[in-house]
N, C-alpha and C. Protein backbone atom coordinates (compact mmCIF):
# COMPACT_ATOMS: atom_id res chain seq x y z
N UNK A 1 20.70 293.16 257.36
CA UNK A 1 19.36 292.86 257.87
C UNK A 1 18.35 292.74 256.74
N UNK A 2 18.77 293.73 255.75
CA UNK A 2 17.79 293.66 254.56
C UNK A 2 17.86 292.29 253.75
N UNK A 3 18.87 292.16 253.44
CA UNK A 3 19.19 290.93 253.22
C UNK A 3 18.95 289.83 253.33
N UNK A 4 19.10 289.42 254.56
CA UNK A 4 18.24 288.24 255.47
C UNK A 4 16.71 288.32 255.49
N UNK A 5 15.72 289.48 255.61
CA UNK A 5 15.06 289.57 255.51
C UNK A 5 14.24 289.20 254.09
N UNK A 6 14.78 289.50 252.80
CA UNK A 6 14.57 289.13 252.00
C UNK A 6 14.38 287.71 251.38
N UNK A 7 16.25 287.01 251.93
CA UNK A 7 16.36 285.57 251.68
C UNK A 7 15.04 285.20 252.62
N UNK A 8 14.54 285.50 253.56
CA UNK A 8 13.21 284.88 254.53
C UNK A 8 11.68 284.88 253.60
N UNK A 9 11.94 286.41 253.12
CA UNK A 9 10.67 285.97 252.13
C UNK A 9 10.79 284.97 250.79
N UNK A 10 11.89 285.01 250.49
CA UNK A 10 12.13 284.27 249.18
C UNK A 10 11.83 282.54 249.27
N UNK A 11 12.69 282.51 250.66
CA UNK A 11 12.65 280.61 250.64
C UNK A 11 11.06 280.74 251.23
N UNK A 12 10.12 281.87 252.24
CA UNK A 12 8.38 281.68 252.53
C UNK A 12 8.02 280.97 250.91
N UNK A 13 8.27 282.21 249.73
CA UNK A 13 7.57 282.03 248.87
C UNK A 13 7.68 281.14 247.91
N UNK A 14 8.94 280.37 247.88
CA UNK A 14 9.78 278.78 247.06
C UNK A 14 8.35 278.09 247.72
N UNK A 15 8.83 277.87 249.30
CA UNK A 15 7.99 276.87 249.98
C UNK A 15 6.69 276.83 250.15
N UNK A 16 5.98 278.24 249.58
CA UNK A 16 4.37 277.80 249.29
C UNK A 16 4.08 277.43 247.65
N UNK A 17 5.18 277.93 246.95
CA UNK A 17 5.39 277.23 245.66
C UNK A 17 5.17 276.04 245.39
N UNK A 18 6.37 274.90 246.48
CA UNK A 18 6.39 273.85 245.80
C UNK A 18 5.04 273.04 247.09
N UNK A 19 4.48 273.63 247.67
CA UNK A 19 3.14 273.12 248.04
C UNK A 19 2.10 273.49 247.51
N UNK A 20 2.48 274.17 246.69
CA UNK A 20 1.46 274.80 245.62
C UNK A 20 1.22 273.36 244.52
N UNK A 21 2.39 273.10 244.39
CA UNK A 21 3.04 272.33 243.05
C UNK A 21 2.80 270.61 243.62
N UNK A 22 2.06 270.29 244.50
CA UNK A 22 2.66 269.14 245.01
C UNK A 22 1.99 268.28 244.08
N UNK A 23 2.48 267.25 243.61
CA UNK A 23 1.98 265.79 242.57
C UNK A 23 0.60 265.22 243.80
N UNK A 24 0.25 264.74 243.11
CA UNK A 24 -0.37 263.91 243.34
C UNK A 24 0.34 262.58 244.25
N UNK A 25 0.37 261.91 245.66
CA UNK A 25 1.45 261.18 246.16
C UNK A 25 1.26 259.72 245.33
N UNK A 26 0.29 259.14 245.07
CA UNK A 26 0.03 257.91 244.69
C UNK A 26 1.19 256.85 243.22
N UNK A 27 2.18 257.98 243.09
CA UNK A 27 2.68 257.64 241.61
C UNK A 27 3.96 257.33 242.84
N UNK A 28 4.42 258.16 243.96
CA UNK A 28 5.49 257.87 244.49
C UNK A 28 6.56 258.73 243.51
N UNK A 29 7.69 258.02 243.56
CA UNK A 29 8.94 258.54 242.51
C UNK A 29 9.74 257.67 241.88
N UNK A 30 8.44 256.53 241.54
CA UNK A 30 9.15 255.68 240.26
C UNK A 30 9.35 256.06 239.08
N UNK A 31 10.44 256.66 238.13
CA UNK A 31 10.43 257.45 237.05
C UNK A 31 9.00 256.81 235.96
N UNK A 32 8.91 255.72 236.07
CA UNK A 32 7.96 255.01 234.61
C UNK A 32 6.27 255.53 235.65
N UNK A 33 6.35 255.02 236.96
CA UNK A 33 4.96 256.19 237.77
C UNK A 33 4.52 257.58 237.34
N UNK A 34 5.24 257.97 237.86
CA UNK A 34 5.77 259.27 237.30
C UNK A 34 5.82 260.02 236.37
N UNK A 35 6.14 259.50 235.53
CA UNK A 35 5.96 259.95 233.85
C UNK A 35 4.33 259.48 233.25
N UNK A 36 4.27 258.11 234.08
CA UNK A 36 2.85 258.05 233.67
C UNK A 36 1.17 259.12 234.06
N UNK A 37 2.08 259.47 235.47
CA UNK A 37 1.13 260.55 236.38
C UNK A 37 1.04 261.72 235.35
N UNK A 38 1.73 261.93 234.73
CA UNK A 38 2.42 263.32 234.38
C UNK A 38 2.22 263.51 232.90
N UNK A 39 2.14 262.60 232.19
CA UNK A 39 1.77 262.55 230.92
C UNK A 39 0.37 261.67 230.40
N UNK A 40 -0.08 260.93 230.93
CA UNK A 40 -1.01 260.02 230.52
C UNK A 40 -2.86 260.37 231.77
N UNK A 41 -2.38 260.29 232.90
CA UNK A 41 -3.39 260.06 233.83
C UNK A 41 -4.19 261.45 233.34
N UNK A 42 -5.69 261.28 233.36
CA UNK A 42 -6.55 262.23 233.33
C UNK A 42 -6.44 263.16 232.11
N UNK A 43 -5.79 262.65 231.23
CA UNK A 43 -5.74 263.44 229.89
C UNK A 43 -6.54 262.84 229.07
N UNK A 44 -7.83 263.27 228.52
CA UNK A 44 -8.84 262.71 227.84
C UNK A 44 -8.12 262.15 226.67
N UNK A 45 -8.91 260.89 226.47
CA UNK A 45 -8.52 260.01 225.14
C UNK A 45 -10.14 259.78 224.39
N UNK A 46 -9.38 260.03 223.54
CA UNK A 46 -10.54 259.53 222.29
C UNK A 46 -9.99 258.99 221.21
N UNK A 47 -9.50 258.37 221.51
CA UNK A 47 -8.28 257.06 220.54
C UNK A 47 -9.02 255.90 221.07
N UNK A 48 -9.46 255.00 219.93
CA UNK A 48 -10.24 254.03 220.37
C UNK A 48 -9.00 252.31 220.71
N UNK A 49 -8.25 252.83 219.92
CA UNK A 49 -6.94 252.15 220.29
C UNK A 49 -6.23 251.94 222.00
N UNK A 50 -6.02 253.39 222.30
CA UNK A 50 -5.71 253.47 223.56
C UNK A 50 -6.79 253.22 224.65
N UNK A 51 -8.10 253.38 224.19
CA UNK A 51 -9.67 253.03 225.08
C UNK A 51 -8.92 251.39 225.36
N UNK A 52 -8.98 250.46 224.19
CA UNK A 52 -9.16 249.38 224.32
C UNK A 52 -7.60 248.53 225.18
N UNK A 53 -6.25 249.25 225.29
CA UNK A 53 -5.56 249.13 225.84
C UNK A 53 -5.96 249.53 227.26
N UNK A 54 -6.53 249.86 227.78
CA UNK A 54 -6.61 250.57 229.03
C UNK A 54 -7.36 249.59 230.00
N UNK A 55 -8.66 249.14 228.56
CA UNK A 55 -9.54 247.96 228.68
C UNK A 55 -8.87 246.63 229.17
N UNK A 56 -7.69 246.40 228.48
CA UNK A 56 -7.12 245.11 228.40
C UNK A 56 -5.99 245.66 229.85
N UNK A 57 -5.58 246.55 230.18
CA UNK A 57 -4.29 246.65 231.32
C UNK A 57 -5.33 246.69 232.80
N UNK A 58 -6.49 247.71 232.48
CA UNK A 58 -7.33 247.60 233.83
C UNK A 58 -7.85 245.85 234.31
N UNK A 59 -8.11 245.58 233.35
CA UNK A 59 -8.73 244.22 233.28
C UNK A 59 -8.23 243.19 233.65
N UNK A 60 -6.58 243.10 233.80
CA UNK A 60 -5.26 242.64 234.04
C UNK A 60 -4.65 242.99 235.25
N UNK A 61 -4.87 244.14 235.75
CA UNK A 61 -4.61 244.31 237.02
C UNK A 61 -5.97 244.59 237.86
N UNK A 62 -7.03 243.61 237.98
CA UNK A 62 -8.14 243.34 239.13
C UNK A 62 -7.14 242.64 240.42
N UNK A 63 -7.05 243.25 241.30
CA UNK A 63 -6.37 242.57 242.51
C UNK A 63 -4.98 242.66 242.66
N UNK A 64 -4.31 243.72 241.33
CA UNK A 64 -3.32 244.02 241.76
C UNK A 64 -2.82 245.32 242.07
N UNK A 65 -1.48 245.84 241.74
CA UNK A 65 -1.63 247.54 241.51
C UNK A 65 -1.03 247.63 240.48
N UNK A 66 -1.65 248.65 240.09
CA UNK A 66 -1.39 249.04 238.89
C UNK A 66 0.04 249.38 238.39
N UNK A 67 0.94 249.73 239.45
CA UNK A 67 2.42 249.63 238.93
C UNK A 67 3.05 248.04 238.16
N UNK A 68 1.98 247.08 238.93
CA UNK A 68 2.29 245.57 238.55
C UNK A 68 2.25 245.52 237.23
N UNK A 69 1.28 246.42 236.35
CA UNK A 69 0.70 245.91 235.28
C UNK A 69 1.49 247.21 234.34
N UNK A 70 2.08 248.35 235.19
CA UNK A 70 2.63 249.11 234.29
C UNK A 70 3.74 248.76 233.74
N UNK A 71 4.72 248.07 234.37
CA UNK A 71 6.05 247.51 234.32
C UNK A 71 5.72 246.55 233.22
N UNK A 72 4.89 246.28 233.25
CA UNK A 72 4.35 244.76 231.93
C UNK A 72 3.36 245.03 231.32
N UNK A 73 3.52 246.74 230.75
CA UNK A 73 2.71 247.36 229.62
C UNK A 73 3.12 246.42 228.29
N UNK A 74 4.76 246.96 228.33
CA UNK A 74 5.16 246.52 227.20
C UNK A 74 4.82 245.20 226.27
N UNK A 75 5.16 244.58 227.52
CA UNK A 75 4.89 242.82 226.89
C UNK A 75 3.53 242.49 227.03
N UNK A 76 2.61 243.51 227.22
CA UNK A 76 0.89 243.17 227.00
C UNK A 76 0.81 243.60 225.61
N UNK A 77 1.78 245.09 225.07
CA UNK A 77 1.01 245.50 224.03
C UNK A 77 1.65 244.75 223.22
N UNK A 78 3.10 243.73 223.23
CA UNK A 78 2.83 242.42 222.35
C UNK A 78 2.17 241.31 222.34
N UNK A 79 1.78 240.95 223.64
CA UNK A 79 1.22 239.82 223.07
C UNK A 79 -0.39 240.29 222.69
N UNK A 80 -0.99 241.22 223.25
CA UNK A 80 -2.33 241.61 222.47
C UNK A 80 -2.34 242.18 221.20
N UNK A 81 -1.68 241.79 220.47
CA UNK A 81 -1.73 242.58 219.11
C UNK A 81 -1.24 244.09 218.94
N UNK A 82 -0.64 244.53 219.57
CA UNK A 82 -0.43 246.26 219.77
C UNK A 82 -2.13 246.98 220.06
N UNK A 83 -2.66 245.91 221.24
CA UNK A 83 -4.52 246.40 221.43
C UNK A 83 -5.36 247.00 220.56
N UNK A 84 -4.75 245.80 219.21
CA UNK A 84 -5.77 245.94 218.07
C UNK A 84 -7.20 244.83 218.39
N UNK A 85 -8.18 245.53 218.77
CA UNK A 85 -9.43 244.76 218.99
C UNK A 85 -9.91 243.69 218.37
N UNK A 86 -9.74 244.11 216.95
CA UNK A 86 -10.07 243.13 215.86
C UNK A 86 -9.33 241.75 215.71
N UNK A 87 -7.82 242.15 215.87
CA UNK A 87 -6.91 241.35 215.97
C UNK A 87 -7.26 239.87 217.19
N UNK A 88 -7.31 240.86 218.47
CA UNK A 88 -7.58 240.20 219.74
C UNK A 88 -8.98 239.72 219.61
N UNK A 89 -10.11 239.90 218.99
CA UNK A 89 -11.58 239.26 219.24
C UNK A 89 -10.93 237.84 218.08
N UNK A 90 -10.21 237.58 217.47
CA UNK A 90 -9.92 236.62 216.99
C UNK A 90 -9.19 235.52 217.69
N UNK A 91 -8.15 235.75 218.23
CA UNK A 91 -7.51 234.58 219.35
C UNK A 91 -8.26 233.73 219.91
N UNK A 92 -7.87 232.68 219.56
CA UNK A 92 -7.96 231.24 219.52
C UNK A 92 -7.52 230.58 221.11
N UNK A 93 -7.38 229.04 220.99
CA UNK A 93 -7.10 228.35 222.34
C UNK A 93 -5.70 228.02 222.20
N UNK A 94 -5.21 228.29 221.27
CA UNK A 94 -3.77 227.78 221.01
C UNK A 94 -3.25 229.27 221.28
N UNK A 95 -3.73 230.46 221.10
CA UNK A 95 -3.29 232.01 221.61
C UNK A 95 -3.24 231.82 223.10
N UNK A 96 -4.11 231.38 223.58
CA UNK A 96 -4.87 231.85 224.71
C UNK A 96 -3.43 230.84 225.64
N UNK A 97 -3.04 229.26 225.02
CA UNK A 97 -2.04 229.04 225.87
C UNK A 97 -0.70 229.22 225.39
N UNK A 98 -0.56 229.98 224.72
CA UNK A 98 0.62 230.83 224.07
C UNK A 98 1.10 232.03 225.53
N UNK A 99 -0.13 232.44 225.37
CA UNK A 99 0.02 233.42 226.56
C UNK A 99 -0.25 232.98 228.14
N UNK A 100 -0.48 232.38 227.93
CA UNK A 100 -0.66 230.80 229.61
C UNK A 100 1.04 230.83 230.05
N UNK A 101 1.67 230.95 228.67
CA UNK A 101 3.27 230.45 228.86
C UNK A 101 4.34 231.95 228.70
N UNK A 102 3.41 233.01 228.77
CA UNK A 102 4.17 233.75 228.95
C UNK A 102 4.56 234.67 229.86
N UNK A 103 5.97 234.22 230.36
CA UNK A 103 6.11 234.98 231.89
C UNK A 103 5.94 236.75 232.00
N UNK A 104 5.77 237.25 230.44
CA UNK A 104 5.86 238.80 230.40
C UNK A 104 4.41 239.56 230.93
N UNK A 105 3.66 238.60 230.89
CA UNK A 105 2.20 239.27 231.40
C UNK A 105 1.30 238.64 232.82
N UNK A 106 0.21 238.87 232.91
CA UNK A 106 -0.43 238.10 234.24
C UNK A 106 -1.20 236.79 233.57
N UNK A 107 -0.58 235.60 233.81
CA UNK A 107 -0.90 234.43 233.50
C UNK A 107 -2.04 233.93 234.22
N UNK A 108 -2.89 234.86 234.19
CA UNK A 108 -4.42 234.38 234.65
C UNK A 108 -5.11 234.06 233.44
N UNK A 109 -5.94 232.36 233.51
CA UNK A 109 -6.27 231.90 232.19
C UNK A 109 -8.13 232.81 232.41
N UNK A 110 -8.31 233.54 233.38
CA UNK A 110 -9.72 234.15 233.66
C UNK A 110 -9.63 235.53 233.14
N UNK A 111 -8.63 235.96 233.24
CA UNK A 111 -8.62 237.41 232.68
C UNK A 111 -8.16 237.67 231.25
N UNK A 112 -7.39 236.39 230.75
CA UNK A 112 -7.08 236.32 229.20
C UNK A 112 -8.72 235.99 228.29
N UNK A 113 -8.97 234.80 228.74
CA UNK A 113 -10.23 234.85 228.20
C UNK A 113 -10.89 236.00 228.39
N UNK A 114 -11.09 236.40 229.08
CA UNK A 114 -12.31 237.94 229.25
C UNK A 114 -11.90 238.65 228.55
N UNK A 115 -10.05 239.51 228.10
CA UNK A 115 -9.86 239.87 227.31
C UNK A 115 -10.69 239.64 225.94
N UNK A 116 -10.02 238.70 225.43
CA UNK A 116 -11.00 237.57 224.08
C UNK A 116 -12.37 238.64 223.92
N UNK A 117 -12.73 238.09 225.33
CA UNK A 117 -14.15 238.25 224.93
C UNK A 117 -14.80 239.59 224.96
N UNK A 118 -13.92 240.14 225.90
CA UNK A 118 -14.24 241.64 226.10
C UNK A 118 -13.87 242.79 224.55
N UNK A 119 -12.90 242.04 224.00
CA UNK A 119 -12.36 242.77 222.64
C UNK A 119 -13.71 242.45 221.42
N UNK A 120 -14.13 241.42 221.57
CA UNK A 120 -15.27 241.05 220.84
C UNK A 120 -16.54 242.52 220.72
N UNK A 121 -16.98 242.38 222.35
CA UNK A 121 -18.00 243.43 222.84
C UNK A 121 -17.76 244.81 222.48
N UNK A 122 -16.30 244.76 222.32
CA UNK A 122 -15.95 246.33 222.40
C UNK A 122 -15.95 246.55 220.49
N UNK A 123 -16.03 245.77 219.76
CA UNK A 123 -16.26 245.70 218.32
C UNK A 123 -17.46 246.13 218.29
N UNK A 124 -18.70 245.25 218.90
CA UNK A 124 -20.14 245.34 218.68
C UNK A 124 -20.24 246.77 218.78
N UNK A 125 -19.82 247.54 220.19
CA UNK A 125 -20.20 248.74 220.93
C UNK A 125 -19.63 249.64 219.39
N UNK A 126 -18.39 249.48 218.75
CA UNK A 126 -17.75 250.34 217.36
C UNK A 126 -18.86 250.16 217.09
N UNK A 127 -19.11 249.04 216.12
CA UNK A 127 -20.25 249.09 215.30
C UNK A 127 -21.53 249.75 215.50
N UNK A 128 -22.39 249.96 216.78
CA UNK A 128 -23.38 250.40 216.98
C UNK A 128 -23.41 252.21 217.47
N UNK A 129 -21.89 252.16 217.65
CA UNK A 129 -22.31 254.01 218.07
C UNK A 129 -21.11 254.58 217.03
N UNK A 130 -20.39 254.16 216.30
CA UNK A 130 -19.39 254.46 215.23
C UNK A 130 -17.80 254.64 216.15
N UNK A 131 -17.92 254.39 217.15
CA UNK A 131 -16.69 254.37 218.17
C UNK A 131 -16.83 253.80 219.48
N UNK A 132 -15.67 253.37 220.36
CA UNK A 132 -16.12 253.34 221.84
C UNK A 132 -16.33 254.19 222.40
N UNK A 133 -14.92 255.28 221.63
CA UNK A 133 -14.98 256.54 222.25
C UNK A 133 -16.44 257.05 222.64
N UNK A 134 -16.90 257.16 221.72
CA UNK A 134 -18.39 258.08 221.56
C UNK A 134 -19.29 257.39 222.72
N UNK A 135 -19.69 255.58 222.57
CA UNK A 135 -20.13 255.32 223.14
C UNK A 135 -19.51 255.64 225.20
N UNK A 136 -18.48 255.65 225.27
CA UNK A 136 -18.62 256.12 226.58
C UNK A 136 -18.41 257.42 227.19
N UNK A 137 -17.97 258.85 225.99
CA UNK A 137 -18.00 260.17 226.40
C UNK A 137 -19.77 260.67 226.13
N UNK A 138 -20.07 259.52 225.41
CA UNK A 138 -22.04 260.14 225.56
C UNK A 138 -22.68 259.93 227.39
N UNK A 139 -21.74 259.41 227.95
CA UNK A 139 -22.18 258.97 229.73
C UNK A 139 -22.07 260.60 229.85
N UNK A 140 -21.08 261.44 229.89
CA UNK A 140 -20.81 262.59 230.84
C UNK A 140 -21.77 264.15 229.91
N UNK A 141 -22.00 264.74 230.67
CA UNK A 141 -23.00 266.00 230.27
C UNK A 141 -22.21 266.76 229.71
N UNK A 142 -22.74 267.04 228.69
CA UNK A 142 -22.33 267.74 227.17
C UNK A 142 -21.17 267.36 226.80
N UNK A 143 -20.43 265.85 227.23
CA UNK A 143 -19.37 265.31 226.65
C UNK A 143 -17.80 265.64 227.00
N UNK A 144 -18.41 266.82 228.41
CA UNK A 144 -17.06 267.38 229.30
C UNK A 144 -16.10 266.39 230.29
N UNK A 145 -15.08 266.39 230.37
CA UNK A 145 -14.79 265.41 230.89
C UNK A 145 -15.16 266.11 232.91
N UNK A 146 -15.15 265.30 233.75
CA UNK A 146 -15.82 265.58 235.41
C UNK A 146 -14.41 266.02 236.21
N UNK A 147 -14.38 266.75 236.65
CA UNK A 147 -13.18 267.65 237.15
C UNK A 147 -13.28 267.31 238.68
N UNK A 148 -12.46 266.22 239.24
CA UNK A 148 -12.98 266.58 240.67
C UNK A 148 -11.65 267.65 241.49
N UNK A 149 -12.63 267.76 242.59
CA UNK A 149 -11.49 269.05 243.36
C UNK A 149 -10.98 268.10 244.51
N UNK A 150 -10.01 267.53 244.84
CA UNK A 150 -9.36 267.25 246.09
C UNK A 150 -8.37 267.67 246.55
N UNK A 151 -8.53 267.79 247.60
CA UNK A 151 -7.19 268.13 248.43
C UNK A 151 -5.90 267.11 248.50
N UNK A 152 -6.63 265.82 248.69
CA UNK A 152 -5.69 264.75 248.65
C UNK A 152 -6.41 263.87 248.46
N UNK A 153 -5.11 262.58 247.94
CA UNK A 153 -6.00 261.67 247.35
C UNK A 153 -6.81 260.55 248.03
N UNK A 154 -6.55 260.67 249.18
CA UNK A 154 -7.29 259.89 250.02
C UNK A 154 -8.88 260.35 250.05
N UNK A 155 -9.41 261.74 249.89
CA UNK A 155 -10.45 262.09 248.91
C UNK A 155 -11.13 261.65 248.16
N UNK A 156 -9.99 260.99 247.12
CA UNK A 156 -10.96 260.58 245.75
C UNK A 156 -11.25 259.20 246.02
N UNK A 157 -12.42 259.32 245.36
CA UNK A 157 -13.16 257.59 245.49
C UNK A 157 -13.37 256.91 244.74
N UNK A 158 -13.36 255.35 245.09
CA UNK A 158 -13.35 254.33 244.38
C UNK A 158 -13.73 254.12 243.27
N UNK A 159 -15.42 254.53 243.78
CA UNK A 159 -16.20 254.13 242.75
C UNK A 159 -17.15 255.85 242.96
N UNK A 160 -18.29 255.99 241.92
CA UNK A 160 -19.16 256.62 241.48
C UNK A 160 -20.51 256.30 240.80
N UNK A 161 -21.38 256.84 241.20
CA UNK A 161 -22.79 257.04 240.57
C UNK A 161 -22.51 256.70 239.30
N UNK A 162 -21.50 257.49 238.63
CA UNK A 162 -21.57 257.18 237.05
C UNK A 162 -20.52 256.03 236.41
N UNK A 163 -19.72 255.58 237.73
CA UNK A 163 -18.77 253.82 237.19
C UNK A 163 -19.79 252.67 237.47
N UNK A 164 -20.61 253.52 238.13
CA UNK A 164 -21.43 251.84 238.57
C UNK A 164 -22.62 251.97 237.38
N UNK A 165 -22.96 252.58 236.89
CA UNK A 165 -24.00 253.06 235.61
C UNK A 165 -23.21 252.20 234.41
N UNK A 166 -22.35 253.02 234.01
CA UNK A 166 -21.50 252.08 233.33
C UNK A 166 -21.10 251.17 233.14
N UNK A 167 -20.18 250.41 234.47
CA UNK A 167 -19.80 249.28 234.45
C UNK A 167 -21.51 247.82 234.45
N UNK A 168 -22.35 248.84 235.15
CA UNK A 168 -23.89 248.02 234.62
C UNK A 168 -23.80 247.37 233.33
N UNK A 169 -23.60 248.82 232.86
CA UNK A 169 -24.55 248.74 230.74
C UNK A 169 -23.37 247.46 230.15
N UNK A 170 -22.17 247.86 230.37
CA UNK A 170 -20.77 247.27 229.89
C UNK A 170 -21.44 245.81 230.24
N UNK A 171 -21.46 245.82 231.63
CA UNK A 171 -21.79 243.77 231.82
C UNK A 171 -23.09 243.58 231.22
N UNK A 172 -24.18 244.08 230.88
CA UNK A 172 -25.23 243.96 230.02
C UNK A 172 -24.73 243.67 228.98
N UNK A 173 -23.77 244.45 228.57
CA UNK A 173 -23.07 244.27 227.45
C UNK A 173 -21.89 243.01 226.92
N UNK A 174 -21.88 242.21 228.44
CA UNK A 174 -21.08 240.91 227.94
C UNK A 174 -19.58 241.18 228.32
N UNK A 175 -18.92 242.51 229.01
CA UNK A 175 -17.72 243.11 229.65
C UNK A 175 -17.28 242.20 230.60
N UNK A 176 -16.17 241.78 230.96
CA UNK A 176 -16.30 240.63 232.05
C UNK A 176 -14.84 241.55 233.20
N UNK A 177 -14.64 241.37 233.79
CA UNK A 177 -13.53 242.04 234.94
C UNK A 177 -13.29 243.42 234.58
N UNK A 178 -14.84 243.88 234.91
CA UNK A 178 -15.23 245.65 234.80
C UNK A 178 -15.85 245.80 235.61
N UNK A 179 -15.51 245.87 236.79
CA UNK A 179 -16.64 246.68 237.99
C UNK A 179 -16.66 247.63 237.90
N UNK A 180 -17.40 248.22 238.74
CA UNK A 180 -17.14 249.32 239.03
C UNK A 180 -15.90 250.41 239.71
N UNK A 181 -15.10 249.44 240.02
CA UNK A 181 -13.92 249.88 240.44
C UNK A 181 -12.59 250.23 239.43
N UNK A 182 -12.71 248.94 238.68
CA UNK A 182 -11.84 248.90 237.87
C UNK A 182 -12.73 250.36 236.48
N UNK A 183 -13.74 250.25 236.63
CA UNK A 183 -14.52 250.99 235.66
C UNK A 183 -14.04 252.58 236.16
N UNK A 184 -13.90 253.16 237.39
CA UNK A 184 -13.54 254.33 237.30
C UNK A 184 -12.09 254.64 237.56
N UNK A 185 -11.33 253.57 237.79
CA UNK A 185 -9.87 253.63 237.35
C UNK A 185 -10.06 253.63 235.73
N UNK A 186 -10.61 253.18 235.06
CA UNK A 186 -10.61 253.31 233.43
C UNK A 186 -10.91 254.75 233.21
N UNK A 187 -11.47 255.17 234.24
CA UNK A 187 -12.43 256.67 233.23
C UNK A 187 -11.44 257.79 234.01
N UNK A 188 -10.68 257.43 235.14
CA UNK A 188 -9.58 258.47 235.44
C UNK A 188 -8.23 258.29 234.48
N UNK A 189 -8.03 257.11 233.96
CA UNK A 189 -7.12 256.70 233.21
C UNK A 189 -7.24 257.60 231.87
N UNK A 190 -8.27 257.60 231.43
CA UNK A 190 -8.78 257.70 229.98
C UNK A 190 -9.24 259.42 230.12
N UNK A 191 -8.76 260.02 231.08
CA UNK A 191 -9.28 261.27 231.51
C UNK A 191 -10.82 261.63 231.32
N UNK A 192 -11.65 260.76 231.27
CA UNK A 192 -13.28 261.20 231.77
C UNK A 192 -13.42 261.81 232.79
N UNK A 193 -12.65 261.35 233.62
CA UNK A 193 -12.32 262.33 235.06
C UNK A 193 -11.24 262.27 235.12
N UNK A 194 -11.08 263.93 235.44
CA UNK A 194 -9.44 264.12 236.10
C UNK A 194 -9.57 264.48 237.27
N UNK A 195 -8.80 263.49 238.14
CA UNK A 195 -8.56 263.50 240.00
C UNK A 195 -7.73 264.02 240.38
N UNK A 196 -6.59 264.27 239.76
CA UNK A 196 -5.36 265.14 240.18
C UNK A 196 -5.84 266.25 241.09
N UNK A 197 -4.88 265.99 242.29
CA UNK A 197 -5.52 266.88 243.42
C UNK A 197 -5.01 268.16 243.06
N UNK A 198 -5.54 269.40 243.78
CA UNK A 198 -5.76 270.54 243.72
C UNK A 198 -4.18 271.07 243.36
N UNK A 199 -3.81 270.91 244.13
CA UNK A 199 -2.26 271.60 244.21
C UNK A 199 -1.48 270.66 243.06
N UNK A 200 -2.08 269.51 242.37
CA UNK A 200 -1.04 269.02 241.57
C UNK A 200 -0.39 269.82 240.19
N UNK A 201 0.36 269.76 239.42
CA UNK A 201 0.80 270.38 238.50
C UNK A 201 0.27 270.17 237.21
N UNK A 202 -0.03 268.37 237.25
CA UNK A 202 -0.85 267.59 235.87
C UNK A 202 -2.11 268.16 235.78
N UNK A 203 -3.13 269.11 236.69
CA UNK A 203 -4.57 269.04 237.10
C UNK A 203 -4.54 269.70 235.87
């Protein structure tokens, strides 16, 4: 009886464990999801390298999902230069249908150009605050990244007071396929905010 009684508390306390533990559902259990949930999402970056990759993959998947554009990380970070900015504010019209012809990425001739042009802007923004980084961790108060609390992710939201601020200054700034939507998928990406719900393990 003791026995049984015990195995009863043991599997109670496994099973508020692994609801303790639960991921976040949105990654699913695609290993490359998955690993991305788990290592990358909501972990602050201040690599102006990885800013500007994030720039160029969000920007690339407007209208799609983002698993579309994860699967065809790889062959973005060749044909963008390994999301060297400098590199990419240089590409030409003979680049631009280089990559028109390449089945490894999203052959939208609207979002390649904006790239172009968006890598340009994101030079100016280096030059004037000594990083991007800087220029977009100066948005959040005292430079902390915004912690939200959810239960689930149907919770967290689209957009924010402070993606639509942003994604403003950015299109002032000449940013082209940066809404506000895609703008706070960038800043959960880039861990400005971490959304990982309550019970997740990554939080």
């Amino acid at each position: 009886m003791k026995k049984i009684l015990h195995r009863q508390k043991t599997n109670s306390i496994n099973t508020k464990i692994m609801k303790k533990s639960k991921r976040c559902e949105w990654c699913g259990d695609d290993p490359m999801y998955v690993k991305y949930h788990d290592d990358e999402w909501g972990k602050p970056v201040h690599d102006d390298r990885i800013m500007f990759e994030f720039l160029v993959l969000e920007g690339a998947q407007a209208g799609l999902s983002w698993i579309t554009i994860l699967k065809r990380r790889e062959n973005y970070r060749k044909a963008f230069a390994k999301f060297d900015p400098k590199k990419v504010a240089k590409f030409t019209e003979k680049d631009v249908e280089q990559l028109m012809n390449n089945n490894g990425i999203i052959r939208n001739r609207l979002k390649i150009n904006a790239t172009i042009s968006n890598a340009k802007a994101f030079l100016a923004i280096q030059k004037e605050f000594g990083s991007f980084s800087n220029f977009l961790w100066n948005f959040l108060p005292d430079g902390k990244p915004i912690a939200g609390h959810w239960k689930s992710c149907s919770d967290i939201p689209a957009t924010t007071e402070l993606s639509d601020r942003i994604a403003k200054e950015m299109k002032r700034r000449g940013f082209k396929f940066f809404g506000s939507t895609i703008c706070y998928a960038h800043l959960q990406a880039t861990g400005l905010v971490n959304d990982h719900i309550n019970t997740c393990p990554a939080k």
